[in-house]
Structure formats: C-alpha cells, structure tokens
N, C-alpha and C. Protein backbone atom coordinates (compact mmCIF):
# COMPACT_ATOMS: atom_id res chain seq x y z
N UNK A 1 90.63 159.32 141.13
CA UNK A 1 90.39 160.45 141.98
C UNK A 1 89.92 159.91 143.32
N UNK A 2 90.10 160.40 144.81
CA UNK A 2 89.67 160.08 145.58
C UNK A 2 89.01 160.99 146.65
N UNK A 3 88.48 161.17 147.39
CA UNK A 3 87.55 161.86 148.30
C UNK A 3 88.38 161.25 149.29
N UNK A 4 88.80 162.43 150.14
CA UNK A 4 88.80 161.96 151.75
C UNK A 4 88.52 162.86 152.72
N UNK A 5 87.34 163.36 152.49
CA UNK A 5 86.71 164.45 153.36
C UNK A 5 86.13 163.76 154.45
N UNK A 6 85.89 162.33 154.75
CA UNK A 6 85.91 161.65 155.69
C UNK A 6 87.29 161.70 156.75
N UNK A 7 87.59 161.73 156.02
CA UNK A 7 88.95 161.60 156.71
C UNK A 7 89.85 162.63 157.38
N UNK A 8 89.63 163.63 156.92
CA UNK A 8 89.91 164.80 157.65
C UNK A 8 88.96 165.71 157.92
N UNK A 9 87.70 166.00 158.55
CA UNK A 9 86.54 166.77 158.51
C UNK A 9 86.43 167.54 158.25
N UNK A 10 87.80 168.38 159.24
CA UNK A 10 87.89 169.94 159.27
C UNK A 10 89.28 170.51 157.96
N UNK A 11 89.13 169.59 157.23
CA UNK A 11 90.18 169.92 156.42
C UNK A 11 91.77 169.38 156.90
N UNK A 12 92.57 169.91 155.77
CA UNK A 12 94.35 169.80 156.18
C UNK A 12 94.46 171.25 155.29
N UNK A 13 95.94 171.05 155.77
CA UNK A 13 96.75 172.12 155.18
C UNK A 13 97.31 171.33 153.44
N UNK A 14 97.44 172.05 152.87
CA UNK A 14 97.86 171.36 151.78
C UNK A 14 99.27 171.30 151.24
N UNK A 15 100.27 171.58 152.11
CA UNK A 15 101.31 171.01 152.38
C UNK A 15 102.02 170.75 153.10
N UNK A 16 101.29 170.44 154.85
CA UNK A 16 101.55 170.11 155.73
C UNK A 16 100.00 169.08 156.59
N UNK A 17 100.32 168.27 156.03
CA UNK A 17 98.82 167.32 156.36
C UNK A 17 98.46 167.15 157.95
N UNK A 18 99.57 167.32 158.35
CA UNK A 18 99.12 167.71 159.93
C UNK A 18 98.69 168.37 160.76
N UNK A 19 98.50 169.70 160.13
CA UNK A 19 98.15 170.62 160.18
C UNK A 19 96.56 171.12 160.27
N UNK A 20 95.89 172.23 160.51
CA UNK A 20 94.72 172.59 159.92
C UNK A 20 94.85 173.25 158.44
N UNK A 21 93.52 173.58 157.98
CA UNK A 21 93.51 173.86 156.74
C UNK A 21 93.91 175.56 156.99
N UNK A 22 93.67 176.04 157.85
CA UNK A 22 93.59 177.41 158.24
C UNK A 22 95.16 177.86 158.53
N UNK A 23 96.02 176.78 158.46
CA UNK A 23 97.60 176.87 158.84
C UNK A 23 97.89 177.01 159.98
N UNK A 24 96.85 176.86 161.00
CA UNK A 24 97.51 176.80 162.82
C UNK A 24 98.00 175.50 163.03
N UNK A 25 98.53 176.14 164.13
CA UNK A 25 100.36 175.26 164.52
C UNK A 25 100.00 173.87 165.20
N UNK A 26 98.66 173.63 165.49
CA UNK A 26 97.98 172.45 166.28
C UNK A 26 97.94 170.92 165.15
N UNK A 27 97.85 170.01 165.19
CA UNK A 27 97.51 169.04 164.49
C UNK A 27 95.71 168.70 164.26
N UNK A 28 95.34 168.70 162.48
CA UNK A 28 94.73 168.65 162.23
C UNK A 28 93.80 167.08 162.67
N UNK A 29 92.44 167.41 162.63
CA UNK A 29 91.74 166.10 163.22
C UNK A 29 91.69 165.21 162.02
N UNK A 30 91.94 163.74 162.43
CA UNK A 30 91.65 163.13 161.29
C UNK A 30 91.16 161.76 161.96
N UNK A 31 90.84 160.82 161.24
CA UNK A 31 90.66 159.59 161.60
C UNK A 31 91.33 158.26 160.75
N UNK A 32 91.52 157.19 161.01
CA UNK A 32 91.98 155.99 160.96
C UNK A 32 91.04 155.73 159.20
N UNK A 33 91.91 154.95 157.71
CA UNK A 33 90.93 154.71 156.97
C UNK A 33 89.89 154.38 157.20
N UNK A 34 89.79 153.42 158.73
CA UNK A 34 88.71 151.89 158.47
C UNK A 34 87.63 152.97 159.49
N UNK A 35 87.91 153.92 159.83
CA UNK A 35 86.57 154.42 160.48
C UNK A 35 86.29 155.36 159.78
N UNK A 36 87.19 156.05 158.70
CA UNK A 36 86.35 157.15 157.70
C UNK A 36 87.34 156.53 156.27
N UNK A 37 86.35 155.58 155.49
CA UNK A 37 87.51 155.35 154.52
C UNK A 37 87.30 156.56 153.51
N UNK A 38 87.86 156.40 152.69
CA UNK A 38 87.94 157.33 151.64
C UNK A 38 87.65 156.76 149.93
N UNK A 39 86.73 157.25 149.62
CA UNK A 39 85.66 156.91 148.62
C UNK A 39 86.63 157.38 147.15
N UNK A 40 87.32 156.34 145.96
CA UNK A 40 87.90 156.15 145.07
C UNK A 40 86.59 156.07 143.75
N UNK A 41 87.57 157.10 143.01
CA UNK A 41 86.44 157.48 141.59
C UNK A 41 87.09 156.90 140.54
N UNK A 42 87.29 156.44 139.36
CA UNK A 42 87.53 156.24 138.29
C UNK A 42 87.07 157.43 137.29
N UNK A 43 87.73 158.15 136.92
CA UNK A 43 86.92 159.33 136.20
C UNK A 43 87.41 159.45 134.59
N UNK A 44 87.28 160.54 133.71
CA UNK A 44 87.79 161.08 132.70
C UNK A 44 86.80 160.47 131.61
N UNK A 45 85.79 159.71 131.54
CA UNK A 45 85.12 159.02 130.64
C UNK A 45 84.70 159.96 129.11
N UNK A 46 85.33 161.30 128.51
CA UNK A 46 84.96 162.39 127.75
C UNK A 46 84.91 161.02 126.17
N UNK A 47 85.24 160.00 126.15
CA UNK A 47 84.61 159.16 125.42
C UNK A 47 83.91 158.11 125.32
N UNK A 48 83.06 158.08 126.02
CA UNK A 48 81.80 157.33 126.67
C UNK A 48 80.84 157.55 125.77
N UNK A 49 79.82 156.31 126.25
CA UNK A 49 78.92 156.44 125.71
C UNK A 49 77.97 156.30 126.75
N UNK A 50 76.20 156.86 126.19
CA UNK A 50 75.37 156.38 127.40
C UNK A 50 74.61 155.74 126.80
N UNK A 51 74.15 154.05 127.67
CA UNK A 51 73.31 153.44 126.72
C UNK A 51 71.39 153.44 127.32
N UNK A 52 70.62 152.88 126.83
CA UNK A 52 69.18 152.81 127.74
C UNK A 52 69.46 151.67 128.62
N UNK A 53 69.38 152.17 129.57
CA UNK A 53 69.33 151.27 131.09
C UNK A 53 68.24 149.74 131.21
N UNK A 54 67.28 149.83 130.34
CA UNK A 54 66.82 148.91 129.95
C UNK A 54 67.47 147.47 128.57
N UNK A 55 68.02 148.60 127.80
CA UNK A 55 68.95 146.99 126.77
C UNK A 55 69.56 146.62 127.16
N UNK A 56 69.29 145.09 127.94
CA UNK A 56 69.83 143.90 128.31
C UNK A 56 71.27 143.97 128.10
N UNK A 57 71.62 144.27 126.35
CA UNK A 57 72.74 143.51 125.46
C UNK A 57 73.16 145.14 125.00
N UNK A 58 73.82 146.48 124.79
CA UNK A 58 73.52 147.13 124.59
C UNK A 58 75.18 147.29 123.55
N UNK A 59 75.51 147.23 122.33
CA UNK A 59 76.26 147.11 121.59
C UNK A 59 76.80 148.50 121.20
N UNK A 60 77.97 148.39 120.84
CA UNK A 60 78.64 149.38 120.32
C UNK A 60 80.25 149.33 119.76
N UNK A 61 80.63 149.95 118.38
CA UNK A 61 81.96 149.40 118.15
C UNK A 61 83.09 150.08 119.37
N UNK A 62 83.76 149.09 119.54
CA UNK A 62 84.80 149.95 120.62
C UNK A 62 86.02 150.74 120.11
N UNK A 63 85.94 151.98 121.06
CA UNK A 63 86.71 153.07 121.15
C UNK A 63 88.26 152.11 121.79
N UNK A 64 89.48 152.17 121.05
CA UNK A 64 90.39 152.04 121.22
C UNK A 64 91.59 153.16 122.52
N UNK A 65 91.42 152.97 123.82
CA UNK A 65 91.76 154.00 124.76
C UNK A 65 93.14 153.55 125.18
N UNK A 66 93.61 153.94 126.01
CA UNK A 66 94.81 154.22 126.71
C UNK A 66 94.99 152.36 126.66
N UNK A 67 94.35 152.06 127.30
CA UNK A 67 94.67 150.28 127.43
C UNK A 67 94.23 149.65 126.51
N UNK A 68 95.01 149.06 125.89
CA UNK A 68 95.01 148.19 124.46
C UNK A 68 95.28 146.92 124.78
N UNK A 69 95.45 146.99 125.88
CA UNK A 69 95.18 144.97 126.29
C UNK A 69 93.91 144.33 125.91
N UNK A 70 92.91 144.63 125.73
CA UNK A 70 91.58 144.27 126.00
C UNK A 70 92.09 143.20 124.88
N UNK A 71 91.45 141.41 125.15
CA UNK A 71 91.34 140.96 124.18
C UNK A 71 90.08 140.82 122.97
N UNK A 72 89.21 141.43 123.39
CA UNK A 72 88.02 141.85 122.19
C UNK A 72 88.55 142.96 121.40
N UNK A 73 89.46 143.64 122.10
CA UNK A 73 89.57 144.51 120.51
C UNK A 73 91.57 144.87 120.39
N UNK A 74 91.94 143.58 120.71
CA UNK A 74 93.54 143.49 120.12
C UNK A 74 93.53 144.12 118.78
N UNK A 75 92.31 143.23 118.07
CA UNK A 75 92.54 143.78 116.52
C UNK A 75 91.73 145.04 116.66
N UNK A 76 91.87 145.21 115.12
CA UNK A 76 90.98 146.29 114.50
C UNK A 76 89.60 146.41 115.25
N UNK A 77 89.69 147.28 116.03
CA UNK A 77 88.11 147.24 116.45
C UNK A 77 86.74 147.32 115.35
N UNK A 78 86.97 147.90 114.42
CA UNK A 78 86.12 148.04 113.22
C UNK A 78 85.44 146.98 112.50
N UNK A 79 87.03 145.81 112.52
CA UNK A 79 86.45 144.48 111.88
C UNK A 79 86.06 143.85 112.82
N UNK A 80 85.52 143.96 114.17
CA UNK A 80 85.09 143.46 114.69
C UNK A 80 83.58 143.47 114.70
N UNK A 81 83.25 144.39 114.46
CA UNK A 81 81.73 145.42 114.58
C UNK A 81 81.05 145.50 116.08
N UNK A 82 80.13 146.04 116.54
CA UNK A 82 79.50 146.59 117.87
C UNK A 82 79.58 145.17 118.92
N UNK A 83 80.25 145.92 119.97
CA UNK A 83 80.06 144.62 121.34
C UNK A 83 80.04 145.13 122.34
N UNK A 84 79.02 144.41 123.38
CA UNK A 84 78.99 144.99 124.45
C UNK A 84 79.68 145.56 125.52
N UNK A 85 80.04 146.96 125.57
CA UNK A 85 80.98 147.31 126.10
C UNK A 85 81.82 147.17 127.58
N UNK A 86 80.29 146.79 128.15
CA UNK A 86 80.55 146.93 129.64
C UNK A 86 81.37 145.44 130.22
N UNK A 87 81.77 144.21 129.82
CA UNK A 87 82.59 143.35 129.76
C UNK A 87 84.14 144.22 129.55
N UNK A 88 84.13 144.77 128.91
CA UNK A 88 85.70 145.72 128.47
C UNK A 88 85.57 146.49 129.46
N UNK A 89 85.26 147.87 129.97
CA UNK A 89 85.14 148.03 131.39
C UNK A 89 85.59 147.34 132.34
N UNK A 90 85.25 146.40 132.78
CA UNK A 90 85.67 145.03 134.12
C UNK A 90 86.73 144.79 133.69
N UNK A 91 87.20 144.22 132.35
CA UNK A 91 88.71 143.79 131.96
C UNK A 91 89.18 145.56 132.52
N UNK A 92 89.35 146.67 131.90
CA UNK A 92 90.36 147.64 132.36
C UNK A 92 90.52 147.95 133.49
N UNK A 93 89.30 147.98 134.46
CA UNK A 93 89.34 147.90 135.88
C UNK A 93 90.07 147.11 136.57
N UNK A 94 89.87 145.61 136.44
CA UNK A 94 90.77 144.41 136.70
C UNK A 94 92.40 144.45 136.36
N UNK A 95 92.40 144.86 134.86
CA UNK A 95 94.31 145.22 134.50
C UNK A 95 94.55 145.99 135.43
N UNK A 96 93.63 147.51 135.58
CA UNK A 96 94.48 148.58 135.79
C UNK A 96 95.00 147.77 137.50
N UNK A 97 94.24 147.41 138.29
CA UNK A 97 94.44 146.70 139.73
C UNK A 97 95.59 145.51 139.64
N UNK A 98 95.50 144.57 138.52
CA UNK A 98 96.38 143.95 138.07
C UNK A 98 98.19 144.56 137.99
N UNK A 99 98.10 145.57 137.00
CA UNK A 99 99.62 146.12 136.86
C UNK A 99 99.63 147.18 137.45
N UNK A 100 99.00 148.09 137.94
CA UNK A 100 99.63 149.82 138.71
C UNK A 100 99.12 149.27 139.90
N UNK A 101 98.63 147.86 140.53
CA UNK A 101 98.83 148.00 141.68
C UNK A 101 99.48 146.69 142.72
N UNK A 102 98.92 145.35 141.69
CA UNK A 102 99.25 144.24 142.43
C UNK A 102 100.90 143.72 141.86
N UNK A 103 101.14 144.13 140.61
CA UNK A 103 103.05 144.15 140.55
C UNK A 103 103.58 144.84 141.13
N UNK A 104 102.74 146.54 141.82
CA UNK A 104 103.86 146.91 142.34
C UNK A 104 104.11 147.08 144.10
N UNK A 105 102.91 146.81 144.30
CA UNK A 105 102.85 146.17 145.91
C UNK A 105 102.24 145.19 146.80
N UNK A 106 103.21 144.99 147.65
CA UNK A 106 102.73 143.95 148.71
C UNK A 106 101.49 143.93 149.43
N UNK A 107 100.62 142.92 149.41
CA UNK A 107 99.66 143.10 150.73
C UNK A 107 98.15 142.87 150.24
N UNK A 108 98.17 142.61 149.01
CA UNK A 108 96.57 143.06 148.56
C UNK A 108 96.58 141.32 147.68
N UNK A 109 97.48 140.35 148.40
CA UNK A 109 96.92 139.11 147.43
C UNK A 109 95.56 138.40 147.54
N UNK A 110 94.38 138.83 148.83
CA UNK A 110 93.16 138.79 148.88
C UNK A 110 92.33 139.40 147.52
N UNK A 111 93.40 139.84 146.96
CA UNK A 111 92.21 140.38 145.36
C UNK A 111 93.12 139.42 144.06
N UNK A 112 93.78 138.36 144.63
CA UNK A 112 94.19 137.61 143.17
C UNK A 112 92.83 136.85 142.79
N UNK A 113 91.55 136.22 143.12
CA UNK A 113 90.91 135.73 142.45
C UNK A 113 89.83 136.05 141.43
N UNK A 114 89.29 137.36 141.96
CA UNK A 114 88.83 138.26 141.91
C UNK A 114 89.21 139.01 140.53
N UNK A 115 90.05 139.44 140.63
CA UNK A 115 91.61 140.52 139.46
C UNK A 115 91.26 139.39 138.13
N UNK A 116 91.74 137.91 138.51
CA UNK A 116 92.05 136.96 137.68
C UNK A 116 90.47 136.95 136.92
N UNK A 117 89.32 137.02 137.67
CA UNK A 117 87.64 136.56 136.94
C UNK A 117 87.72 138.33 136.23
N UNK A 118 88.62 139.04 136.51
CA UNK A 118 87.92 140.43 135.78
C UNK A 118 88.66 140.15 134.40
N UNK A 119 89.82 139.84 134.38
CA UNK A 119 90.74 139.90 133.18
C UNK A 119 90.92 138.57 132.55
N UNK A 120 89.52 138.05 132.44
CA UNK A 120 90.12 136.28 131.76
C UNK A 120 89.81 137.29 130.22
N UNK A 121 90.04 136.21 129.15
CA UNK A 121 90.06 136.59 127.84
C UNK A 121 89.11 136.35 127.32
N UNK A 122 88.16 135.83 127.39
CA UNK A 122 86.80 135.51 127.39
C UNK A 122 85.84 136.50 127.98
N UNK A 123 85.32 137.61 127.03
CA UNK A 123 84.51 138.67 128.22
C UNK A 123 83.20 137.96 128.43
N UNK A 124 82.62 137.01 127.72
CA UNK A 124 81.38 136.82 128.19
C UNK A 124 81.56 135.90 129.60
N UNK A 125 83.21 135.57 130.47
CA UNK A 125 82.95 134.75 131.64
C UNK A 125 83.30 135.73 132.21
N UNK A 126 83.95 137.07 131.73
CA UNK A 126 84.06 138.00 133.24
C UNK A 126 82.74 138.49 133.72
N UNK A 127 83.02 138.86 135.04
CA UNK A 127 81.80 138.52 136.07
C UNK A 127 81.44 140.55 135.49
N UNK A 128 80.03 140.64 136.11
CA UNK A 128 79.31 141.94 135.73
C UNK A 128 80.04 143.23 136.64
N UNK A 129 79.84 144.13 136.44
CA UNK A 129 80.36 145.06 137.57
C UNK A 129 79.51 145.12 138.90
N UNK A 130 78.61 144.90 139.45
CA UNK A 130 77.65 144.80 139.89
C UNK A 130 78.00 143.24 140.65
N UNK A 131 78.90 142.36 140.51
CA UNK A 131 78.95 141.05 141.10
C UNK A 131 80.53 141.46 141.40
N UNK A 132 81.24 142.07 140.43
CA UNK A 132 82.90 142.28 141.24
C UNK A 132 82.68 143.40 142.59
N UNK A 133 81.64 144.53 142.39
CA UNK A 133 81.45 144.99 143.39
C UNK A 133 80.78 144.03 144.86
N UNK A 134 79.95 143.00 144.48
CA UNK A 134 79.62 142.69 145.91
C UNK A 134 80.39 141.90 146.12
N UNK A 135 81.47 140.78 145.06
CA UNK A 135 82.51 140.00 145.89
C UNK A 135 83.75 140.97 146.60
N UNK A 136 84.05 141.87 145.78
CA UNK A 136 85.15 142.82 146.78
C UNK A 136 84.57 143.50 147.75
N UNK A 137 83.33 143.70 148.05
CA UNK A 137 82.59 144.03 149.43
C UNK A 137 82.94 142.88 150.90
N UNK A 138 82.26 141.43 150.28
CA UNK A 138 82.32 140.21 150.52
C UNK A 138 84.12 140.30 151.38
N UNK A 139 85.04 140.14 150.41
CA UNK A 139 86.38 139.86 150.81
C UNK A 139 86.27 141.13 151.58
N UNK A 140 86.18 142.74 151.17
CA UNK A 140 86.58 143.28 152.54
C UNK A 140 86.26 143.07 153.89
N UNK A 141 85.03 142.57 153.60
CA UNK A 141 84.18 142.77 154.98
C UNK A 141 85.19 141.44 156.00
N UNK A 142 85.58 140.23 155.53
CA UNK A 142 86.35 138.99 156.03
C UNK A 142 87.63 139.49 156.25
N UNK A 143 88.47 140.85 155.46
CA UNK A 143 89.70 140.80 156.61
C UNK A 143 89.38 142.04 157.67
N UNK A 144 90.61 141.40 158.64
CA UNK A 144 90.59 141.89 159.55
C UNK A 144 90.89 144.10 159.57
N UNK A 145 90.81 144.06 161.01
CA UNK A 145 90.86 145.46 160.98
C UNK A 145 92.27 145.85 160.59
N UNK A 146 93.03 144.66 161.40
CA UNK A 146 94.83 145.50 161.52
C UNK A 146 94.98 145.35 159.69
N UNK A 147 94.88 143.82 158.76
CA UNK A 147 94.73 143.88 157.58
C UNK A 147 94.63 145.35 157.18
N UNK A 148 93.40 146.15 157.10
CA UNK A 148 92.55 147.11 156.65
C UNK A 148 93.48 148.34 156.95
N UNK A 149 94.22 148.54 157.84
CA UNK A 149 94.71 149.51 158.49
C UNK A 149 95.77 149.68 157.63
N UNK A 150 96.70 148.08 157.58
CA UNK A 150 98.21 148.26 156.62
C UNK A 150 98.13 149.11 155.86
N UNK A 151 99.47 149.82 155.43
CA UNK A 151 99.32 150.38 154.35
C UNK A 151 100.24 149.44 153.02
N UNK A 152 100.21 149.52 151.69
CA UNK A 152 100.92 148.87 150.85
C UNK A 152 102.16 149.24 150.82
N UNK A 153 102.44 148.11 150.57
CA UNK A 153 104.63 148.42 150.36
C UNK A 153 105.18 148.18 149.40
N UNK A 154 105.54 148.23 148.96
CA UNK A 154 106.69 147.97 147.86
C UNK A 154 107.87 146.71 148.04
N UNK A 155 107.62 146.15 147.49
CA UNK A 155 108.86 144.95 147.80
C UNK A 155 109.95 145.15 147.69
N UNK A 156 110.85 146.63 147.67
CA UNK A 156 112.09 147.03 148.19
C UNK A 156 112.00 147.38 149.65
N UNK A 157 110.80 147.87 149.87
CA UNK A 157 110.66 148.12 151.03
C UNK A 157 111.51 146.84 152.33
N UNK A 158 110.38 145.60 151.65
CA UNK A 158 110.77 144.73 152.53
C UNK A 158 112.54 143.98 152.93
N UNK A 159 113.63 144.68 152.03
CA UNK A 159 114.60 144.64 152.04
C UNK A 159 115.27 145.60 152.48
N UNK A 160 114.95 146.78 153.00
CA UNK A 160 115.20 147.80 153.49
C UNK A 160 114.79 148.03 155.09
N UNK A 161 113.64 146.94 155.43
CA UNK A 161 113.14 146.59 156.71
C UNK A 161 114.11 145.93 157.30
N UNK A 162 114.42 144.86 156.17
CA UNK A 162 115.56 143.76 156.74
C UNK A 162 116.83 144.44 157.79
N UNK A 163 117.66 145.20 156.47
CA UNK A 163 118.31 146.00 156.56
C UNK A 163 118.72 147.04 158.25
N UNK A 164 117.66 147.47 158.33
CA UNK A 164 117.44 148.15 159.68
C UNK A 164 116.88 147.26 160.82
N UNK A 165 116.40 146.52 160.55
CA UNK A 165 115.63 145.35 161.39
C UNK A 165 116.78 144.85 162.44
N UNK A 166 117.83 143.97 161.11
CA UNK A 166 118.90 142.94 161.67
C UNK A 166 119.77 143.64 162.53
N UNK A 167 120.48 143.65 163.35
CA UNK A 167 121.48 144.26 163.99
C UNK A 167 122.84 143.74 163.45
N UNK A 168 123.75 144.45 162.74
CA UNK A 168 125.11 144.31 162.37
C UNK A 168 126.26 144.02 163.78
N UNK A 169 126.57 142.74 163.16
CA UNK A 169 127.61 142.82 164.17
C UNK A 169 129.09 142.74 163.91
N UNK A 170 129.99 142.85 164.37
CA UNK A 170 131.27 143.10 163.94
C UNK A 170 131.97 141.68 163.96
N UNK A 171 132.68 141.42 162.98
CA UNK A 171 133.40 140.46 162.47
C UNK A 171 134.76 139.94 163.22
C-alpha cells in the first residue's frame, strides 16, 4: 500500500491525475518524489502474531503464507517446532524486492547487497529489520538526486528506446 498525500496535497482526480480532485480543467499541484516521497506500507498481517517487546528471542511455530521460499520452514513447519519469527519477515521482505521487483526492472542494482544479506539461508546471519532499515537509509541518502528521480524500466523497455532512438536509414 502506499501514501502519496505528499505528493499531491490538494488531491488528484482519480482518473485523470492531472487534474484536481474536484474535476477542474487546470492541472493538479503536485511535487517531484524526492521532495514529497511517498511513504510504502506492507500490510494484510490478519495472521500475525504480537509478541512482548521485551523477549529478546521471542518463538513461535511458523504460519506457512503466500511465500514458501523461506528456508526455515521448506519443510513441515510443525516438525520444526517454535522459531523466531522475525528473521522470516526480512527473508519475505528481501524475496518479495528480490523477484516482483529486481527481475523485473532496471535501475535499483544499489539494493543487490543488501536483498542478498536479507535472503541468505541462514536466518540467524540475516541482518535485523532495524539494521536493513538504516543500511537502505545509508544507500539512499549516497545516490544522487537525478538517480532518485528515475523511474524503473523494464528491460523491454530498453529495446524499444533503441528502436526509436536509432534513426533508420534506407538501404
């Protein structure tokens, strides 16, 4: 889910983004991501658990969800018995950035080292959520603005640039 009420103050139209929200014929105000970015949620958690904010180590058998990559619970989660969940967390966060975003576009290889420490197979070396958040702070803050601005492409794209780019000439 994402918020971008930064980003457009006074609203949009909701099927004409250029627009106001009110449907006059003027172009709606908006701003650039990197001066109002827009704040990304991870949501739907209706099988969660909540643990005491104080247990260090806070165990539990894992719930088998949409992503079945996790390598702590390939198998039977049952014969495994209670493990700390929040290592599995960082791995699905890391996949999901891994396959719905870095196979399918260009531009974001500043998060291969990063992606790679969320999804090793070993959860006790993936890094905490709390340390992937300040290294992806870290890397944003080091690229540049125009970086920040790009938007992602698709690597058909970049053959379709070609395409219109080159000038055809006659044989």
């Amino acid at each position: 889910m994402m918020d971008a009420t930064n980003l457009y103050p006074d609203g949009f139209h909701p099927v004409s983004q250029i627009r106001h929200a009110s449907g006059k014929p003027d172009f709606a105000k908006h701003y650039t991501r990197t001066r109002a970015p827009v704040k990304y949620y991870f949501i739907d958690y209706g099988i969660s658990c909540v643990f005491d904010p104080e247990d260090p180590d806070p165990r539990e058998v894992p719930i088998r969800a949409g992503d079945k990559s996790a390598p702590e619970i390939k198998d039977d989660p049952e014969d495994r018995g209670p493990i700390n969940p929040f290592p599995t967390d960082v791995y699905y966060i890391g996949n999901l950035i891994r396959t719905e975003i870095k196979e399918d576009y260009r531009g974001i290889d500043f998060m291969n080292e990063l992606v790679a420490d969320m999804v090793q197979a070993d959860p006790t070396k993936r890094p905490t959520m709390d340390v992937v958040v300040k290294r992806f702070e870290k890397t944003r803050l080091s690229l540049s603005g125009w970086k920040l601005m790009k938007r992602l492409r698709k690597p058909e794209e970049d053959q379709l640039w070609l395409l219109t780019a080159v000038p055809m000439y006659k044989q």
